[in-house]
C-alpha atoms as a PDB file:
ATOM      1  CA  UNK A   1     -95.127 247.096 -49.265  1.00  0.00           C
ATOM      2  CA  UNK A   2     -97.454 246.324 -52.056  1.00  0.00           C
ATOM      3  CA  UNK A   3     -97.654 244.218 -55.086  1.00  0.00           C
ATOM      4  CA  UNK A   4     -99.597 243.844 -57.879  1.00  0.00           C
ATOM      5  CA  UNK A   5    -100.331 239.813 -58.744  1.00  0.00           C
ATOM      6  CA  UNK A   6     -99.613 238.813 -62.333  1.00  0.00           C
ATOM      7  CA  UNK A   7     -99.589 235.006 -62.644  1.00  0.00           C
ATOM      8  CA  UNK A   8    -102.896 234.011 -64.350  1.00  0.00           C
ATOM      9  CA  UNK A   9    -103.043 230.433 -62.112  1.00  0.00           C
ATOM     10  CA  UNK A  10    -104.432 230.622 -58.845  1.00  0.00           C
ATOM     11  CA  UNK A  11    -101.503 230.347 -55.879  1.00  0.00           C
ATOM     12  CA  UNK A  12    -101.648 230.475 -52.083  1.00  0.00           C
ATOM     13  CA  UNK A  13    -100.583 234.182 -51.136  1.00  0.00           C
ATOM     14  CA  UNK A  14     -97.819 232.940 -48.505  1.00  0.00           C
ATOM     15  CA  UNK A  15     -96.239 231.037 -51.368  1.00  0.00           C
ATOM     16  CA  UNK A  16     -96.980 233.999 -53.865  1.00  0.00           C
ATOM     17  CA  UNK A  17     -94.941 236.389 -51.750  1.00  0.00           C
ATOM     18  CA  UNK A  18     -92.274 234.055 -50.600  1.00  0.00           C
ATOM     19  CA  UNK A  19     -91.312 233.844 -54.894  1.00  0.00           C
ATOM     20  CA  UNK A  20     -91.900 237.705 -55.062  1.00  0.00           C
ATOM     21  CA  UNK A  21     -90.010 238.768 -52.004  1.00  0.00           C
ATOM     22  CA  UNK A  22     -86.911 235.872 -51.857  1.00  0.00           C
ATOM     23  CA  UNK A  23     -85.349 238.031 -49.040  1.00  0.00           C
ATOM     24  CA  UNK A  24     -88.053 237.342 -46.737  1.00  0.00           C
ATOM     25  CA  UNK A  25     -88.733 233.475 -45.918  1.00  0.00           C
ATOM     26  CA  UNK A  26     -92.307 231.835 -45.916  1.00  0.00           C
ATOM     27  CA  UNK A  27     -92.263 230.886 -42.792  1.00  0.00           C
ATOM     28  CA  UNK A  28     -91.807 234.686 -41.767  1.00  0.00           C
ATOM     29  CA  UNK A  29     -94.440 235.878 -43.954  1.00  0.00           C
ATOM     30  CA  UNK A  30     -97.060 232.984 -42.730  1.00  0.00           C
ATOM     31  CA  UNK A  31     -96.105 234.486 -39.137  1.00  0.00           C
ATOM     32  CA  UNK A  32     -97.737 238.223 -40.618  1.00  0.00           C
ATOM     33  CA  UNK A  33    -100.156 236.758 -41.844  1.00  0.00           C
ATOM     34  CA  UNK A  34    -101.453 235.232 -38.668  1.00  0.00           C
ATOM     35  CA  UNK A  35    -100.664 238.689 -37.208  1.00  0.00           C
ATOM     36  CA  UNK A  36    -103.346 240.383 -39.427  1.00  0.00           C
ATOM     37  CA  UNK A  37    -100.417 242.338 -41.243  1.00  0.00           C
ATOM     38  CA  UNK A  38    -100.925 240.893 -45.037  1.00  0.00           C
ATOM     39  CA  UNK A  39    -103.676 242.451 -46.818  1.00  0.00           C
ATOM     40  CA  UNK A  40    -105.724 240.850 -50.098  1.00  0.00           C
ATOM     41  CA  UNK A  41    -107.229 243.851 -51.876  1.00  0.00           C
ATOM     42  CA  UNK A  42    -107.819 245.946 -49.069  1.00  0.00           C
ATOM     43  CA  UNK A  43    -108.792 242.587 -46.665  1.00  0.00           C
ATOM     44  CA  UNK A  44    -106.977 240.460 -43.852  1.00  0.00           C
ATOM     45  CA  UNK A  45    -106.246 237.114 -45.134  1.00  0.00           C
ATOM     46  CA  UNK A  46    -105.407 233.627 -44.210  1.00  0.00           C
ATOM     47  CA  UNK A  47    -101.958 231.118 -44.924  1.00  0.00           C
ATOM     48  CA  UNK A  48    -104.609 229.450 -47.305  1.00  0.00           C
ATOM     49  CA  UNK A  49    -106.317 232.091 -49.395  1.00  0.00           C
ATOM     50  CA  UNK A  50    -105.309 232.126 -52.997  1.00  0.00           C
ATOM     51  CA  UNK A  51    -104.458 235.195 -55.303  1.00  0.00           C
ATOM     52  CA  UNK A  52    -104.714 235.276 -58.842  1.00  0.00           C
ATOM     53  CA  UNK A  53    -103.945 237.934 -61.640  1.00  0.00           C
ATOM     54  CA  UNK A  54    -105.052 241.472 -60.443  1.00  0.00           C
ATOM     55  CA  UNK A  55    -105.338 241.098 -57.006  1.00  0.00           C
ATOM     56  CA  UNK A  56    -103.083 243.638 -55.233  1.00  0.00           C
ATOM     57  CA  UNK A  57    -101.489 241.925 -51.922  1.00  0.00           C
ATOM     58  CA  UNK A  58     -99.814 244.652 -49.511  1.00  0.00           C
ATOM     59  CA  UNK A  59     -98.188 243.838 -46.295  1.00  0.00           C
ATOM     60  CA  UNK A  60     -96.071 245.517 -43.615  1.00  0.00           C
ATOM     61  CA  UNK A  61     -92.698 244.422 -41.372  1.00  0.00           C
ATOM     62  CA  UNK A  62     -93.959 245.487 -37.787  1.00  0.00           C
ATOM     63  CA  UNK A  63     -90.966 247.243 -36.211  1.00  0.00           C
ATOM     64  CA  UNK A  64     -88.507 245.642 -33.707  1.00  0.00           C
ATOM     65  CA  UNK A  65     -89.996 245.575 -30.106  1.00  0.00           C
ATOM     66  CA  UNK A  66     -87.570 246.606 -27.486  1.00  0.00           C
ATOM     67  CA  UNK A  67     -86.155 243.851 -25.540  1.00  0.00           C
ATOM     68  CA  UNK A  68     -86.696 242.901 -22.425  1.00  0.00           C
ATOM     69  CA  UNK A  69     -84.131 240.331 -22.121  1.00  0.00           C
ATOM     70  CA  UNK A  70     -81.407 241.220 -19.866  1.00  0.00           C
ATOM     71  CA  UNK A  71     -77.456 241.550 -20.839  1.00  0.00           C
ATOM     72  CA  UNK A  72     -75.067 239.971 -18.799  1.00  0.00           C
ATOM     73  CA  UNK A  73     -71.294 239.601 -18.983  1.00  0.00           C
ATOM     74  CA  UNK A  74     -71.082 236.077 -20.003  1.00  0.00           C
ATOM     75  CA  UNK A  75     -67.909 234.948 -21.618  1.00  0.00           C
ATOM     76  CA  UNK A  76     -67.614 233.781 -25.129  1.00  0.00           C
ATOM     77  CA  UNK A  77     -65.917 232.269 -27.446  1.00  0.00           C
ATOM     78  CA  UNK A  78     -66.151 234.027 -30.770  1.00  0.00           C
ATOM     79  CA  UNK A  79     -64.813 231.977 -33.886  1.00  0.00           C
ATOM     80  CA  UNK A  80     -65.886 235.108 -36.354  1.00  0.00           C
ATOM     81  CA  UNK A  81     -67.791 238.092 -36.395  1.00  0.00           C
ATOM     82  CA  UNK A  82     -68.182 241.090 -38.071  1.00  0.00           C
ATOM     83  CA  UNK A  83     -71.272 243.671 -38.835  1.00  0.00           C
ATOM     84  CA  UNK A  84     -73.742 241.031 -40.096  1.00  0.00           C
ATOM     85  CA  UNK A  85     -72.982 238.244 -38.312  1.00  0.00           C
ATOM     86  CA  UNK A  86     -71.426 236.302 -35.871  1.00  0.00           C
ATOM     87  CA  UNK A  87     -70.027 232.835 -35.019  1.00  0.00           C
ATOM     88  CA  UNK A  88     -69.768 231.378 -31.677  1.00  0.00           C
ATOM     89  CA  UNK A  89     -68.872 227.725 -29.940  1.00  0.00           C
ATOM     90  CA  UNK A  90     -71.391 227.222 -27.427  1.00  0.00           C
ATOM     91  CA  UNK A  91     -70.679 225.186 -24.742  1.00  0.00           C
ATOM     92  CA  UNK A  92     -72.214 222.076 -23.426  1.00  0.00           C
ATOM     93  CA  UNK A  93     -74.850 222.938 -20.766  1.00  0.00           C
ATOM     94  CA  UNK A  94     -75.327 226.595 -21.716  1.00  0.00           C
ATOM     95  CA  UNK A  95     -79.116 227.191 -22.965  1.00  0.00           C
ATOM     96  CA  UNK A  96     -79.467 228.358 -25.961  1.00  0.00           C
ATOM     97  CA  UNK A  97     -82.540 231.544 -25.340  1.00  0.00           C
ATOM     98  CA  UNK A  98     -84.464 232.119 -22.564  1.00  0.00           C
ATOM     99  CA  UNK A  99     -87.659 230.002 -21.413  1.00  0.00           C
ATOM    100  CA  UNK A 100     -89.756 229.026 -18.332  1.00  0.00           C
ATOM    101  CA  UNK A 101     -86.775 228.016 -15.954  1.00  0.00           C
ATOM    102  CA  UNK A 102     -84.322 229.628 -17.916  1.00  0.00           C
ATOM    103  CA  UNK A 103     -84.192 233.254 -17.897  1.00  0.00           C
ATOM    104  CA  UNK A 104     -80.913 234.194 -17.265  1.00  0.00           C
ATOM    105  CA  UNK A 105     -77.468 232.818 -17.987  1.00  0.00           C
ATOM    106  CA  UNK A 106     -78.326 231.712 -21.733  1.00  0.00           C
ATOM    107  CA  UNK A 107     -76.347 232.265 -25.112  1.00  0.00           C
ATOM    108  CA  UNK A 108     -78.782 235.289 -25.582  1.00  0.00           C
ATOM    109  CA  UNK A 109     -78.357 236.541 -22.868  1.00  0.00           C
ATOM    110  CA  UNK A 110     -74.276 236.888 -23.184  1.00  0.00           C
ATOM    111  CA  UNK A 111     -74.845 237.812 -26.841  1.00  0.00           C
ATOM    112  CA  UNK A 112     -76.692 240.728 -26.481  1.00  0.00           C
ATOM    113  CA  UNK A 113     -73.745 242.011 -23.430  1.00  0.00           C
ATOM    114  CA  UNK A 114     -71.700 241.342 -26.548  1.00  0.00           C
ATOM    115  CA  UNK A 115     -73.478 242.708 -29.129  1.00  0.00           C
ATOM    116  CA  UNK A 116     -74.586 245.776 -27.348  1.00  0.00           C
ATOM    117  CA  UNK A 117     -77.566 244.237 -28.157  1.00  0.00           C
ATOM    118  CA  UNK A 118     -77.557 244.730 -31.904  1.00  0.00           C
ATOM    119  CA  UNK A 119     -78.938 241.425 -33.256  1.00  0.00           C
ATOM    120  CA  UNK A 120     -81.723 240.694 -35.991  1.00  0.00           C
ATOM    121  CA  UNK A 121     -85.682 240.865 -34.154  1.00  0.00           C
ATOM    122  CA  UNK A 122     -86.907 238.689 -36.820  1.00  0.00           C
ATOM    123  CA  UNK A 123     -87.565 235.811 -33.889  1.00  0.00           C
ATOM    124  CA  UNK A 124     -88.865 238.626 -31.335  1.00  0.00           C
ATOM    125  CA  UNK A 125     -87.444 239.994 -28.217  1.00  0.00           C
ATOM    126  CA  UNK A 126     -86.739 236.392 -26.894  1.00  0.00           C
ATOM    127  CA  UNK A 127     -84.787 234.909 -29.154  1.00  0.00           C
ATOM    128  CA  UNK A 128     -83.059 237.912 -31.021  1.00  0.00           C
ATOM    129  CA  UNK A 129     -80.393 236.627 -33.384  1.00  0.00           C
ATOM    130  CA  UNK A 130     -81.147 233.312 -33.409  1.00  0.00           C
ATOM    131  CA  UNK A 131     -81.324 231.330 -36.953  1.00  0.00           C
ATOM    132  CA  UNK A 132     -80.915 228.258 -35.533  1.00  0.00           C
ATOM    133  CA  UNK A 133     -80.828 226.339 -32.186  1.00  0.00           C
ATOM    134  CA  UNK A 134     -78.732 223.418 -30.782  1.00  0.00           C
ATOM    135  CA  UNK A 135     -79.442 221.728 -27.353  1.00  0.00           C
ATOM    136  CA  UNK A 136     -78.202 222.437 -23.942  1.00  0.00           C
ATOM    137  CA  UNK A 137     -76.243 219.816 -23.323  1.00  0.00           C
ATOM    138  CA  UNK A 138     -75.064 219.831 -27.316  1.00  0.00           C
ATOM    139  CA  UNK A 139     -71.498 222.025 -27.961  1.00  0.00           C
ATOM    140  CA  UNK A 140     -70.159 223.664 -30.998  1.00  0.00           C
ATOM    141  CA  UNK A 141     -70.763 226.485 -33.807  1.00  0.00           C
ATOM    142  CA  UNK A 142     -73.776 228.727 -34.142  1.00  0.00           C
ATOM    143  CA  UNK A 143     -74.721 231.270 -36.270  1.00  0.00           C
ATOM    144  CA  UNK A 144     -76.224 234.061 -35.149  1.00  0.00           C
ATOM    145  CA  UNK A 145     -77.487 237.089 -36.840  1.00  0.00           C
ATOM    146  CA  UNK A 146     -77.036 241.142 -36.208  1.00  0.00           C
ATOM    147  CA  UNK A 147     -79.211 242.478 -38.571  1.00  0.00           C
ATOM    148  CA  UNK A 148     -82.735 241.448 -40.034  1.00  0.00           C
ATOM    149  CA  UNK A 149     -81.481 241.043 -43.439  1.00  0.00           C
ATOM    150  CA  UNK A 150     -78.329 238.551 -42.296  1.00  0.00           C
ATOM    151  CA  UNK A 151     -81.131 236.735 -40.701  1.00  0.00           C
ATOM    152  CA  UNK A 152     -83.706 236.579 -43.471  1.00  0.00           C
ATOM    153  CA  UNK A 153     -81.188 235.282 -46.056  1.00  0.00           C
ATOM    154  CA  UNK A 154     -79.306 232.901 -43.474  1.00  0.00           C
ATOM    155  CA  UNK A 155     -82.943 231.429 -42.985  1.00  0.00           C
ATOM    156  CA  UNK A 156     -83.421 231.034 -46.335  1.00  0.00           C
ATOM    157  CA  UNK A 157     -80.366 228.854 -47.018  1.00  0.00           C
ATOM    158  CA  UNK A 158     -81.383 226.752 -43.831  1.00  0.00           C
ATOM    159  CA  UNK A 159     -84.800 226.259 -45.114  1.00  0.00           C
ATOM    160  CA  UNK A 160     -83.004 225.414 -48.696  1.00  0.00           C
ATOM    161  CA  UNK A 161     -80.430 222.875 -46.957  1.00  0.00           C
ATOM    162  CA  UNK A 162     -78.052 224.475 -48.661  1.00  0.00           C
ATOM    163  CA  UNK A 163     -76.094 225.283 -45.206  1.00  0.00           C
ATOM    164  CA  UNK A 164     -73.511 222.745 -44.490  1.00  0.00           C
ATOM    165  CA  UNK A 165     -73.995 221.532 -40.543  1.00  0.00           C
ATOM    166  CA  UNK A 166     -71.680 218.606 -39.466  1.00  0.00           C
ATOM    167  CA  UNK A 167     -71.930 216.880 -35.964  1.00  0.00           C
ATOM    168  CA  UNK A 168     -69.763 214.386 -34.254  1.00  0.00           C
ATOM    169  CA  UNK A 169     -71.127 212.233 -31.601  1.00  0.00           C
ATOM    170  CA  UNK A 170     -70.433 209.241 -30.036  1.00  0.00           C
ATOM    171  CA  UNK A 171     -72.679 206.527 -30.568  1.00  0.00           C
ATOM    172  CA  UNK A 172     -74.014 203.370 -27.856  1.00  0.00           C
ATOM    173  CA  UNK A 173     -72.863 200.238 -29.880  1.00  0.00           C
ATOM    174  CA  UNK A 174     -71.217 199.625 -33.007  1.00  0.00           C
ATOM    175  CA  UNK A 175     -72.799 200.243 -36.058  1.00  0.00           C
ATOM    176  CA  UNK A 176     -71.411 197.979 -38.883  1.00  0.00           C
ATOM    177  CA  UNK A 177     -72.250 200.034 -42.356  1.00  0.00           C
ATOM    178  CA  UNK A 178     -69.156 202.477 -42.947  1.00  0.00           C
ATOM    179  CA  UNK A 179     -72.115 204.851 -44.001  1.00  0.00           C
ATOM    180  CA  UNK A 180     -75.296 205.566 -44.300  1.00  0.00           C
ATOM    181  CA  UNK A 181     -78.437 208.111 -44.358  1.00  0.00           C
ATOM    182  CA  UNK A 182     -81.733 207.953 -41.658  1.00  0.00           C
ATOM    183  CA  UNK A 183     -85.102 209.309 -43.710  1.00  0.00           C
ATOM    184  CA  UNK A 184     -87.078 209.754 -40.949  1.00  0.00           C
ATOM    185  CA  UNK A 185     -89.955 211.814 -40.069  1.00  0.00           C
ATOM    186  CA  UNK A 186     -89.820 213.386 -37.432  1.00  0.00           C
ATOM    187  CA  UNK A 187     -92.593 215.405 -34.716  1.00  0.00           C
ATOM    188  CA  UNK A 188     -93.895 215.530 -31.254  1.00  0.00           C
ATOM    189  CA  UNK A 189     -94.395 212.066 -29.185  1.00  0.00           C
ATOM    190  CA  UNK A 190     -97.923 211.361 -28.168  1.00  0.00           C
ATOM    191  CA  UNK A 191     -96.717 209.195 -25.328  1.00  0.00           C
ATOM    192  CA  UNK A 192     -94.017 212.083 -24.089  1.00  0.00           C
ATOM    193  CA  UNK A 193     -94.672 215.667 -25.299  1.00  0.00           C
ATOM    194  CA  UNK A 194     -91.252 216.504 -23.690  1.00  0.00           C
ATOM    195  CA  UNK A 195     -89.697 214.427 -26.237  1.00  0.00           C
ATOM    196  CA  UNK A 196     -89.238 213.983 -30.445  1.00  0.00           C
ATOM    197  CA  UNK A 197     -90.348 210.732 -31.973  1.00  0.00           C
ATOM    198  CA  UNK A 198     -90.618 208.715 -35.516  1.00  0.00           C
ATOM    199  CA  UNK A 199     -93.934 209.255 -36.617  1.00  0.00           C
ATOM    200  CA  UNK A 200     -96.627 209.798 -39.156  1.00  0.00           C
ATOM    201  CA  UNK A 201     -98.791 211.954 -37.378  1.00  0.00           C
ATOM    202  CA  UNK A 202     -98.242 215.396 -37.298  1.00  0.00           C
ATOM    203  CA  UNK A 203     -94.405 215.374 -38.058  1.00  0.00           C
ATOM    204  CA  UNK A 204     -91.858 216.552 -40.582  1.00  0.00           C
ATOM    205  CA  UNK A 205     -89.228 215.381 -42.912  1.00  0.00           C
ATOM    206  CA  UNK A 206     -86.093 214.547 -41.153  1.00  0.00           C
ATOM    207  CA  UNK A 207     -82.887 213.520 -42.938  1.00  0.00           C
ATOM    208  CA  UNK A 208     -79.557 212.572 -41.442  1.00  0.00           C
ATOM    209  CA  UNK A 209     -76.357 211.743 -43.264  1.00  0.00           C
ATOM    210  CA  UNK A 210     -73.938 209.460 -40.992  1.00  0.00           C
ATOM    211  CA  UNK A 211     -70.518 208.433 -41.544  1.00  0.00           C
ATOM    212  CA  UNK A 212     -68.313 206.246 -39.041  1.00  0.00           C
ATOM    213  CA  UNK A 213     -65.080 207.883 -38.701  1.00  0.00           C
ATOM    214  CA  UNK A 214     -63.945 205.092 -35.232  1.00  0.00           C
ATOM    215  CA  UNK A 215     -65.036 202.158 -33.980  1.00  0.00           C
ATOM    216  CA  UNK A 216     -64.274 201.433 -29.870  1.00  0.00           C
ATOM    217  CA  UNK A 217     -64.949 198.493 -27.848  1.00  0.00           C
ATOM    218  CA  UNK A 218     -68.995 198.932 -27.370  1.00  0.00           C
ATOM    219  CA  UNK A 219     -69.177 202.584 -28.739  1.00  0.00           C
ATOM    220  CA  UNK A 220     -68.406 204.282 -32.363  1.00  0.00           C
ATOM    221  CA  UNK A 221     -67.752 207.640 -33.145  1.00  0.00           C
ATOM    222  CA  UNK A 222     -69.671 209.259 -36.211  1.00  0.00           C
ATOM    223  CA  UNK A 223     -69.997 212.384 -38.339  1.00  0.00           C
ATOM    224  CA  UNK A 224     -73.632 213.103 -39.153  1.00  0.00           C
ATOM    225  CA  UNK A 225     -74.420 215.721 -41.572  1.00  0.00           C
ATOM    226  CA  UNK A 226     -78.233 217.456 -41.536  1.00  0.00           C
ATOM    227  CA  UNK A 227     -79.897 217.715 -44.595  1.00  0.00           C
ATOM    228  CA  UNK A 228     -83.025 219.158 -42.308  1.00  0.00           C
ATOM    229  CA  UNK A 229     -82.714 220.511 -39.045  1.00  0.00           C
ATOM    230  CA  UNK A 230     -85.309 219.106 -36.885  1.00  0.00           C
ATOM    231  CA  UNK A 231     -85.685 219.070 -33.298  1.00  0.00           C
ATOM    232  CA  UNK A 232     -83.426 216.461 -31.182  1.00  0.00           C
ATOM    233  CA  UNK A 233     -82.592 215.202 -34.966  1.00  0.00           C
ATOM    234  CA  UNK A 234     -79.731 213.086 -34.588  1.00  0.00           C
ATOM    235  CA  UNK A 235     -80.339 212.143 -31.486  1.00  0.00           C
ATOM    236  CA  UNK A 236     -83.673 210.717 -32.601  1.00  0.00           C
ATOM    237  CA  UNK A 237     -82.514 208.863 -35.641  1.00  0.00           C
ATOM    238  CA  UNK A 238     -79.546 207.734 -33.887  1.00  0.00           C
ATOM    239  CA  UNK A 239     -81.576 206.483 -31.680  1.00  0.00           C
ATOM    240  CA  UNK A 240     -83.892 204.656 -34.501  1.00  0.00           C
ATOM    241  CA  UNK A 241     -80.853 202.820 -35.724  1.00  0.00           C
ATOM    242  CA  UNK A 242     -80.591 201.262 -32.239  1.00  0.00           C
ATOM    243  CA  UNK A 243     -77.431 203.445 -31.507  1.00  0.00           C
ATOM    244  CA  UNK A 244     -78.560 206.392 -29.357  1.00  0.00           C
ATOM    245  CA  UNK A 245     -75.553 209.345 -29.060  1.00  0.00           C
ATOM    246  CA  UNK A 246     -73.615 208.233 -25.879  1.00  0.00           C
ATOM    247  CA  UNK A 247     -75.048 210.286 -22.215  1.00  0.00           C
ATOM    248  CA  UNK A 248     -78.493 210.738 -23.890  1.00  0.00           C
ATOM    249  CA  UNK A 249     -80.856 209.780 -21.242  1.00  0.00           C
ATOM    250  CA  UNK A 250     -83.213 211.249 -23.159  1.00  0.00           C
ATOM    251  CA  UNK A 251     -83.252 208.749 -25.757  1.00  0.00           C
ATOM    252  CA  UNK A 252     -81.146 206.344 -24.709  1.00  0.00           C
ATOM    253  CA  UNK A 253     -80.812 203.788 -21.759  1.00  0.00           C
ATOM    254  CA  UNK A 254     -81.847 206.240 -18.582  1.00  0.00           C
ATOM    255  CA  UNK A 255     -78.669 205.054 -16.202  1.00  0.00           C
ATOM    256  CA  UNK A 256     -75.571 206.052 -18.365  1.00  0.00           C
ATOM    257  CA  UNK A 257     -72.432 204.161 -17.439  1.00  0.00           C
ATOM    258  CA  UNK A 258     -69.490 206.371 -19.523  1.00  0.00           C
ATOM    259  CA  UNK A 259     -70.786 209.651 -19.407  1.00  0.00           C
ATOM    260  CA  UNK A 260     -73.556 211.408 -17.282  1.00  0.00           C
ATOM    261  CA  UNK A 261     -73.452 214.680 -17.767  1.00  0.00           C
ATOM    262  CA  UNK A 262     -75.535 215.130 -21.130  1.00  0.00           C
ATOM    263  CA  UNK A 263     -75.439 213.619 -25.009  1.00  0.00           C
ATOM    264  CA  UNK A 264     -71.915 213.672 -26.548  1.00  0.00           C
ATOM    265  CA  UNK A 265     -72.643 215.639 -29.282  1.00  0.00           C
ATOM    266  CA  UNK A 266     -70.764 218.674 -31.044  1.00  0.00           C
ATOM    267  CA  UNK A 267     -71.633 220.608 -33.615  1.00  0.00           C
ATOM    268  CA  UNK A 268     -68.070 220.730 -35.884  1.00  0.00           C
ATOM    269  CA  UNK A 269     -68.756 222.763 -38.780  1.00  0.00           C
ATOM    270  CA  UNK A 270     -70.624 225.037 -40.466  1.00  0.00           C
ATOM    271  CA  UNK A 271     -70.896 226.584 -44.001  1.00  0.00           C
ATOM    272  CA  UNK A 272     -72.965 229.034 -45.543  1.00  0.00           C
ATOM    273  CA  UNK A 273     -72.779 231.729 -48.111  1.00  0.00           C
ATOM    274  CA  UNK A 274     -72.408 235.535 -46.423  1.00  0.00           C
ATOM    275  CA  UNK A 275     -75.606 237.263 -46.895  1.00  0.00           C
ATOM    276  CA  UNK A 276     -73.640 240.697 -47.837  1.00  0.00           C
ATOM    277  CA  UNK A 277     -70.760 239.264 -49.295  1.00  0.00           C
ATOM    278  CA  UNK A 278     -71.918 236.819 -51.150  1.00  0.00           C
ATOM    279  CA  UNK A 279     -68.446 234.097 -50.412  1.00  0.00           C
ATOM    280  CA  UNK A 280     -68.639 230.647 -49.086  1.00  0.00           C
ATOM    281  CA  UNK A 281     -67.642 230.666 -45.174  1.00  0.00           C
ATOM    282  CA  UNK A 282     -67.028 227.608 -43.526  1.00  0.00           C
ATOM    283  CA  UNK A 283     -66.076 227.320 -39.797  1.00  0.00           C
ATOM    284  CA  UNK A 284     -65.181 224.563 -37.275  1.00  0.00           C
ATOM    285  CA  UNK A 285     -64.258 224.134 -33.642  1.00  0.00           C
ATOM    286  CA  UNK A 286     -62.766 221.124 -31.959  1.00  0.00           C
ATOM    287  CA  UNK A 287     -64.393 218.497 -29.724  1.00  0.00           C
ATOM    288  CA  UNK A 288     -64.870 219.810 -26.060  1.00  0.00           C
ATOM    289  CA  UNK A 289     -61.828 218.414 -23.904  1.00  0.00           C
ATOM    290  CA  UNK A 290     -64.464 216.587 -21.839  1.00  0.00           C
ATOM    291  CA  UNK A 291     -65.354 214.221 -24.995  1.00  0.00           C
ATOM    292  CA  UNK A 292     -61.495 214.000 -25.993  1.00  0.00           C
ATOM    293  CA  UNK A 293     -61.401 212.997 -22.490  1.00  0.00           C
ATOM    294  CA  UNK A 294     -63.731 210.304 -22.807  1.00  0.00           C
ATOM    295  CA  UNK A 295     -62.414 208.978 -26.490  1.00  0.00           C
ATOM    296  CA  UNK A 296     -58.883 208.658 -24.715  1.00  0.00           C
ATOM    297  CA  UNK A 297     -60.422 206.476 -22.118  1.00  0.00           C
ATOM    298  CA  UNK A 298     -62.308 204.139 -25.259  1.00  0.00           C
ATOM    299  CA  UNK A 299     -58.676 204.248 -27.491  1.00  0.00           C
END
């Protein structure tokens, strides 16, 4: 592809395309760049060279590399799909893609048994289809994309926050406001590079909206909603209020006395607008019947 600049003020060319092409994110297009595929009048350019009026800036979309992921006949439980997209409840303790230590057995892995593997390459042959992540040990809805285009404008409305994502999780202690929103930055710890932390340094706007919806002897249970979708989000912030999400040794105390087994966290709903359609879809599954489970033994 190839376009001709024609704003007179100077502009950094990842921004310049991102306005020029609004199907394809900037965070995609910074990714060609650092692949060598985004040309400034005839020459390979950086994220932070600027184009002005008459420079011509061509670029290509590398084609999808074959995968090399394998399929395997994983159950699933499918709240939608159909040729673009589709929605699934993951469970708690099922990785999301594959990584060191985790190669088989993962959401990928079953979606692409599923899918015959038609899903969107836009994230490469490791995480095919996959807009956005939640943790292991973190159930509920994800959206996950079949084609490139589905996946290019569900990106978009992530990276816009215009994509509803509502969690509930229960919560170590009480927390007295009825509501409430954590505007936090968020990025790597330097003490603990396995974990997320509050920090200055090298981090990135975080915002959680929290609601309590019960209060239990010792514990409350809360709907957060995600402006941003950082890593370990809520469970950081929560965790920054003095509440971490009940099970999260991670973030919380290391010896967990109600539940053991990971965070109790869910990801309810989602809403988005269909990239070929152009409705409003919203989704939402219920609470795993472990974490009923455990709000029966609290009530």
């Amino acid at each position: 592809m190839e376009v001709k600049v024609t704003v007179s003020d100077k502009i950094r060319v990842d921004k310049y395309l991102a306005e020029a092409y609004p199907e394809i994110t900037r965070s995609y297009m910074q990714k060609l760049i650092e692949e060598g595929l985004v040309l400034v009048n005839g020459t390979p350019c950086t994220k932070k060279t600027a184009v002005s009026e008459g420079d011509v800036v061509s670029f290509e979309i590398p084609e999808a590399k074959e995968l090399d992921v394998s399929a395997e006949d994983i159950p699933l439980e499918i709240v939608y799909e159909d040729d673009s997209l589709i929605v699934v409840n993951k469970p708690r303790g099922m990785v999301v893609h594959p990584a060191n230590g985790n190669q088989e057995g993962t959401l990928v892995n079953a979606l692409l048994h599923h899918c015959k593997g038609r899903l969107s390459s836009i994230n490469g042959v490791i995480r095919p289809g996959i807009v956005h992540r939640i943790d292991k040990d973190t159930s509920g809805i994800l959206l996950v994309a079949k084609t490139d285009s589905a996946h290019l404008s569900l990106a978009e409305q992530i990276k816009e926050h215009s994509v509803k994502r509502e969690y509930v999780a229960l919560l170590d202690g009480v927390i007295k406001h009825d509501s409430g929103t954590v505007n936090k930055p968020i990025g790597r710890s330097e003490k603990d590079r396995k974990k997320m932390a509050i920090t200055m340094h090298n981090s990135r706007n975080a915002v959680t909206h929290y609601e309590v919806l019960e209060r239990y002897s010792g514990y409350c249970l809360v709907k957060c909603r995600l402006e941003t979708g950082r890593t370990h989000q809520i469970r950081v912030h929560m965790a920054s209020l003095g509440h971490p999400v009940t099970g999260d040794s991670v973030y919380g105390a290391k010896k967990q006395k109600l539940f053991q087994r990971g965070q109790l966290l869910h990801a309810k709903t989602i809403g988005f607008i269909h990239p070929e359609s152009g409705e409003y879809m919203e989704f939402t599954s219920q609470l795993p019947e472990e974490f009923q489970e455990v709000l029966g033994k609290l009530k």
